[in-house]
Protein backbone atom coordinates (compact mmCIF):
# COMPACT_ATOMS: atom_id res chain seq x y z
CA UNK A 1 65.08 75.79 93.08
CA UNK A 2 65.00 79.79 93.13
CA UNK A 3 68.63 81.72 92.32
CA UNK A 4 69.03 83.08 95.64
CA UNK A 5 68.75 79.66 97.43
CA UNK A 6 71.39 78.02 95.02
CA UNK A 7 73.75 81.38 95.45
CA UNK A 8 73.48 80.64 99.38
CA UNK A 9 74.32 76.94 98.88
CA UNK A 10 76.94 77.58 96.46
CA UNK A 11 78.49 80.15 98.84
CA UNK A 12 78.21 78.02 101.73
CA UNK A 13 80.42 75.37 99.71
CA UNK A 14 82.96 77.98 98.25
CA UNK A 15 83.75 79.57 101.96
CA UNK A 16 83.42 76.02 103.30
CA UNK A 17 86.43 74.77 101.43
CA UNK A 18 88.42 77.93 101.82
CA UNK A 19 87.89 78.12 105.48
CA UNK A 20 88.90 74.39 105.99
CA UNK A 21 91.81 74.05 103.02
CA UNK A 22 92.78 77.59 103.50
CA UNK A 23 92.51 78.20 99.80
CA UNK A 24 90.77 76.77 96.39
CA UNK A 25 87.42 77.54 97.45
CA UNK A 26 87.37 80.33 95.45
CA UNK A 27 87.91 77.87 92.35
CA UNK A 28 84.29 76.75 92.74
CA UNK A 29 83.14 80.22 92.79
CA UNK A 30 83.32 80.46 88.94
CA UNK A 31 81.34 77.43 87.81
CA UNK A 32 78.92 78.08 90.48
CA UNK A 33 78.55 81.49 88.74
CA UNK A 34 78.58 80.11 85.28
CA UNK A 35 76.28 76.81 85.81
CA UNK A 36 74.15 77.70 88.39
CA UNK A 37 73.76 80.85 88.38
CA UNK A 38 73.73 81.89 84.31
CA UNK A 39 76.23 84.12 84.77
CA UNK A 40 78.45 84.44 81.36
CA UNK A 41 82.27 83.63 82.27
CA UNK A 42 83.69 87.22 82.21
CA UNK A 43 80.67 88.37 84.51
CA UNK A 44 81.64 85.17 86.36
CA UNK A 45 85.28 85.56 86.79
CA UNK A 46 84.53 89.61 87.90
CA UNK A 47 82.02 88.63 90.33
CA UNK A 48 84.45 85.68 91.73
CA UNK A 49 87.21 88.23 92.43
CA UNK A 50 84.17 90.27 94.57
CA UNK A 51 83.63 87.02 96.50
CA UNK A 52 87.29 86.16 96.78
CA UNK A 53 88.38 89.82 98.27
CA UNK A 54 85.28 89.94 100.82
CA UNK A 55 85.58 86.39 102.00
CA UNK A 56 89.40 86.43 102.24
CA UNK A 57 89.78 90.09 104.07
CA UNK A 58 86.86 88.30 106.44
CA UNK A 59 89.12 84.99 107.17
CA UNK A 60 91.99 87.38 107.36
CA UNK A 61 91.47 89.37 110.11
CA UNK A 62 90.54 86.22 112.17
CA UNK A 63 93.74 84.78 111.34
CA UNK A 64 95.30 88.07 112.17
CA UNK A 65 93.51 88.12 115.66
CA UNK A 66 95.16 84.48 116.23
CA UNK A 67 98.62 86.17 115.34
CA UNK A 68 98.79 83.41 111.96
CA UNK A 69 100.35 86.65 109.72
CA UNK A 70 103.49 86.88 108.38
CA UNK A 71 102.36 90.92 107.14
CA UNK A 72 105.89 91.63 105.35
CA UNK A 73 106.22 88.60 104.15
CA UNK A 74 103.06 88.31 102.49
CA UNK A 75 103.32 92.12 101.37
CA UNK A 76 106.46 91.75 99.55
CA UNK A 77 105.14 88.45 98.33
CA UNK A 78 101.78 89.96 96.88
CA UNK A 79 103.92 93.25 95.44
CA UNK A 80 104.92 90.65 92.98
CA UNK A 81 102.14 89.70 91.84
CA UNK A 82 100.27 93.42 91.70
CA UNK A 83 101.23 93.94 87.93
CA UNK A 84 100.25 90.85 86.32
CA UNK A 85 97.13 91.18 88.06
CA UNK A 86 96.48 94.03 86.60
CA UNK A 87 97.76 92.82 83.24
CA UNK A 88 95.61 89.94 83.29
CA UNK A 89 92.60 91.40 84.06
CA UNK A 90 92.70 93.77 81.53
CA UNK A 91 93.77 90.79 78.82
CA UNK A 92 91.03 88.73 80.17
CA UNK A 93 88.09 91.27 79.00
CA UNK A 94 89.53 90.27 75.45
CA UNK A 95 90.03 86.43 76.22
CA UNK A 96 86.76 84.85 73.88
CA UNK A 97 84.46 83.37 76.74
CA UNK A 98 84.73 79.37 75.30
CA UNK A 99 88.37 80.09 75.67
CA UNK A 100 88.23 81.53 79.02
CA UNK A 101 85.66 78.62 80.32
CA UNK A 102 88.69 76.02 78.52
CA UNK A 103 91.64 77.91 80.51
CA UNK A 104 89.62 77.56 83.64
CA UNK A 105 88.69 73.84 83.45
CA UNK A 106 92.94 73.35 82.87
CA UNK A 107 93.60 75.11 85.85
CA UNK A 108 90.79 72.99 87.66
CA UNK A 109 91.87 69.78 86.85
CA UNK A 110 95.54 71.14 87.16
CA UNK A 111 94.81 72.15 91.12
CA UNK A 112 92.65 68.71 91.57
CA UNK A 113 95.32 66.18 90.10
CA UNK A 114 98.25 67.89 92.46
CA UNK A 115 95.73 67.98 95.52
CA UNK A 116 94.89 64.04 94.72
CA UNK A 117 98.28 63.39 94.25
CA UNK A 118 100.22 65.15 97.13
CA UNK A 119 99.34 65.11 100.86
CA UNK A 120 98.68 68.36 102.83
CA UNK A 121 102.51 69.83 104.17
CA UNK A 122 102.68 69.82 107.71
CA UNK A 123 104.15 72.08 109.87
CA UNK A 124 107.82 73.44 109.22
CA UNK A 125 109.68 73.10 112.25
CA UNK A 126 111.64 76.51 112.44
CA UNK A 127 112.36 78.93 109.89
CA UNK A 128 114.47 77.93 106.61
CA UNK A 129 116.40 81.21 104.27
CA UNK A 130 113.69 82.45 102.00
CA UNK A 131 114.42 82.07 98.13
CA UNK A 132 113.47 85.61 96.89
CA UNK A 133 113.57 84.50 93.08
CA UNK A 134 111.29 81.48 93.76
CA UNK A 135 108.70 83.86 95.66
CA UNK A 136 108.74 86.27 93.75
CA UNK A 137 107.98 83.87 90.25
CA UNK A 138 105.04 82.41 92.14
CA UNK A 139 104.01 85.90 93.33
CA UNK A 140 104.26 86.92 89.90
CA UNK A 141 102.18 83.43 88.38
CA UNK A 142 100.13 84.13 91.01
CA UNK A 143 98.73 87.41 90.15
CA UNK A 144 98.41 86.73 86.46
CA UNK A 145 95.73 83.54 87.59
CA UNK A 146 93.93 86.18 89.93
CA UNK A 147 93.65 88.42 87.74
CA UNK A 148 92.49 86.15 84.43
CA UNK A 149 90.47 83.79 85.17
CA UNK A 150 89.19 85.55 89.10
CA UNK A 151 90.61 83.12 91.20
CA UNK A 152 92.27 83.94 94.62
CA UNK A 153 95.10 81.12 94.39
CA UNK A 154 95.44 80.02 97.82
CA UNK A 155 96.40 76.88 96.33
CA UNK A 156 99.27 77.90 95.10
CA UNK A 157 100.20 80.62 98.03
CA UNK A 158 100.32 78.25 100.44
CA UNK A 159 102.74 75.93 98.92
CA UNK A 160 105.01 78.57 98.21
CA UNK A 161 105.19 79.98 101.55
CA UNK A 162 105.97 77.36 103.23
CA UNK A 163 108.27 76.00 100.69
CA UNK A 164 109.76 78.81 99.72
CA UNK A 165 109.84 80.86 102.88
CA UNK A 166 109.93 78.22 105.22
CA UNK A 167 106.81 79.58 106.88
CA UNK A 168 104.38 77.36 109.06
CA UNK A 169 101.61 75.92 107.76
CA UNK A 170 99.41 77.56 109.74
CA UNK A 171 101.45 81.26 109.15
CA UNK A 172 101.38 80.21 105.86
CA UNK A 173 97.71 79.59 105.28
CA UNK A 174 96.90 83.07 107.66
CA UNK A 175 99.76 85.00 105.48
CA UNK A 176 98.47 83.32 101.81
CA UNK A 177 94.79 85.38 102.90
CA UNK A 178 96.64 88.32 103.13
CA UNK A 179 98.22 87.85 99.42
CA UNK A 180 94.86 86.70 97.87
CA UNK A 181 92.90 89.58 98.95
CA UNK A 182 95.41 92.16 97.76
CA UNK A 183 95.67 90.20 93.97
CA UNK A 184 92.24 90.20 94.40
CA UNK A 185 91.75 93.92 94.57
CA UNK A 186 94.94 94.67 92.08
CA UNK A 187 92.93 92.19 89.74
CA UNK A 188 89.16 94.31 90.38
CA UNK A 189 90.69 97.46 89.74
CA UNK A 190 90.82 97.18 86.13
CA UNK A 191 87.32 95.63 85.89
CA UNK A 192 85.18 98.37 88.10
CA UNK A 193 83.52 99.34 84.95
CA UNK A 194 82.09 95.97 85.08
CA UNK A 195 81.20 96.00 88.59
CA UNK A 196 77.83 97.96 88.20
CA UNK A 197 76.46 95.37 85.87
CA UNK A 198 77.04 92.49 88.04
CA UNK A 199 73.61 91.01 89.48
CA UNK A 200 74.46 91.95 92.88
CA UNK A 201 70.55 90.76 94.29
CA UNK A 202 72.80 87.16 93.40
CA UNK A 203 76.21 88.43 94.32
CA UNK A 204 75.61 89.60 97.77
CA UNK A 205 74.05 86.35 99.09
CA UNK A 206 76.69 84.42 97.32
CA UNK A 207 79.49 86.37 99.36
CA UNK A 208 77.64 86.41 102.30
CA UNK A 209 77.38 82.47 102.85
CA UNK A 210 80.61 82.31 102.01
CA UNK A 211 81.98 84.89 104.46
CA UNK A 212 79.73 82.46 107.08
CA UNK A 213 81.11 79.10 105.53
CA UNK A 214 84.52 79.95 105.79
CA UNK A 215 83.72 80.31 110.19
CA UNK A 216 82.49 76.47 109.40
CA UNK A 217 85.07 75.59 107.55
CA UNK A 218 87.80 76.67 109.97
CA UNK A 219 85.62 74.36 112.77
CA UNK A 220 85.58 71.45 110.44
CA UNK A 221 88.69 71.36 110.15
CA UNK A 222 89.11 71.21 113.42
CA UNK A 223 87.81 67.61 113.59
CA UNK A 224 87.99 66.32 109.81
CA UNK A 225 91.70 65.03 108.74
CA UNK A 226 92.91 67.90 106.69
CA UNK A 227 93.78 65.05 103.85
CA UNK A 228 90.54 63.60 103.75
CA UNK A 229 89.09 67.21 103.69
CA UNK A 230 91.94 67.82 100.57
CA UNK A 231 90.91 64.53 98.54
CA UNK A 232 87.05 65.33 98.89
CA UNK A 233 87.18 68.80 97.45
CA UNK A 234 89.91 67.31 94.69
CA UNK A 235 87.29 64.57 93.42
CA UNK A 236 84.77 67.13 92.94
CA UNK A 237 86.82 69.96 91.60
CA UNK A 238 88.30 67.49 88.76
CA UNK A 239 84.17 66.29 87.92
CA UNK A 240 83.87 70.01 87.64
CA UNK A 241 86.64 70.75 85.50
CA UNK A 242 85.84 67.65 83.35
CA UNK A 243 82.09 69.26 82.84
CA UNK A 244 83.40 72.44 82.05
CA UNK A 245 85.93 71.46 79.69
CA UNK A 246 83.17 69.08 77.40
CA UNK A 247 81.16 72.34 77.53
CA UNK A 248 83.85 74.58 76.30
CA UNK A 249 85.01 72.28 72.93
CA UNK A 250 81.47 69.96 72.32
């Protein structure tokens, strides 16, 4: 199978679970790179955060349209975050790549065990006093996972809105696009040296299916049980993670 077909299939997959979980799609993105691809993990985890920031501003201004953004919310929730996504992805360029695949199969397994383990959070029925400390901590965490290891962290954005800024799911999941894409780009800026050497006849295809998936996704989810959607994606993030982390220490 030629590169260019498994970069459309593997973007398909990564917008397809971002447009239908509103978030950990973009934790595919980096194996896909890596395994399928041949890209090496720092190349991988660059070229992730140029998938995560176009297919993310993409689902964002659809959610936007549908009024689903909280924009000060999210902006002061991102702000945290800005600095240790620059910190990270300048430490990450010095992270050895075995290292860097190891961190990433954690945080894979990490993300599948809590998605196999918790149900999706419904809706929260009116709005709750914000903890500012909380937010801002997971802002913070956030940011420093963007911007090492290239992931967008919609799993964890969601969560925290709602539960810590008693948002609505679906404010929550609209709002979490907004934070993701601007981690995203905090995370890039320190890696745009690295940008020109990215294969971008891969790249661009990649990001393009997933820009289209994530439209699919958001009508799948439409008819598929969001925690039958959740456990799917789990099972096959934790086989990845499990793959990933043999290859890192055997």
């Amino acid at each position: 199978m030629s590169a260019l077909i498994l970069a459309l299939a593997a973007g398909a997959v990564v917008g397809l679970a971002l447009g239908a979980l509103g978030g950990g799609g973009s934790v595919l993105a980096v194996p896909a790179l890596i395994y399928l691809l041949g890209f090496s993990p720092a190349a991988a985890t660059t070229a992730s955060l140029v998938i995560v920031i176009v297919t993310s501003a993409t689902a964002l201004f659809a959610h936007a349209r549908d009024g689903r953004v909280r924009w000060r919310a999210g902006l002061a929730f991102a702000a945290a975050g800005i600095g240790p996504a620059l910190l990270g992805g300048a430490v990450a360029g010095r992270i050895p790549q075995a290292l860097l695949t190891a961190a990433f199969a954690v945080l894979a397994a990490v993300v599948a065990s809590r998605m196999l383990g918790t149900s999706r959070p419904g809706p929260v029925v009116g709005e709750r006093p914000p903890r500012p400390r909380r937010a801002a901590a997971v802002g913070a965490g956030l940011g420093t996972v963007t911007g090492v290891l290239g992931v967008g962290g919609g799993f964890l954005a969601v969560p925290a809105l709602v539960g810590g800024l008693g948002m609505r799911m679906r404010a929550a999941v609209g709002t979490s696009l907004l934070v993701i894409t601007v981690n995203a780009l905090a995370a890039l800026t320190l890696r745009a040296g690295t940008v020109e050497g990215l294969d971008w006849s891969l790249v661009a295809p990649f990001a393009g299916a997933a820009v289209l998936g994530a439209w699919d996704g958001r009508r799948l989810a439409a008819k598929v049980s969001g925690g039958a959607l959740q456990r799917i994606f789990a099972l096959v993030l934790l086989a990845v993670a499990v793959f990933m982390l043999l290859d890192a220490v055997l």
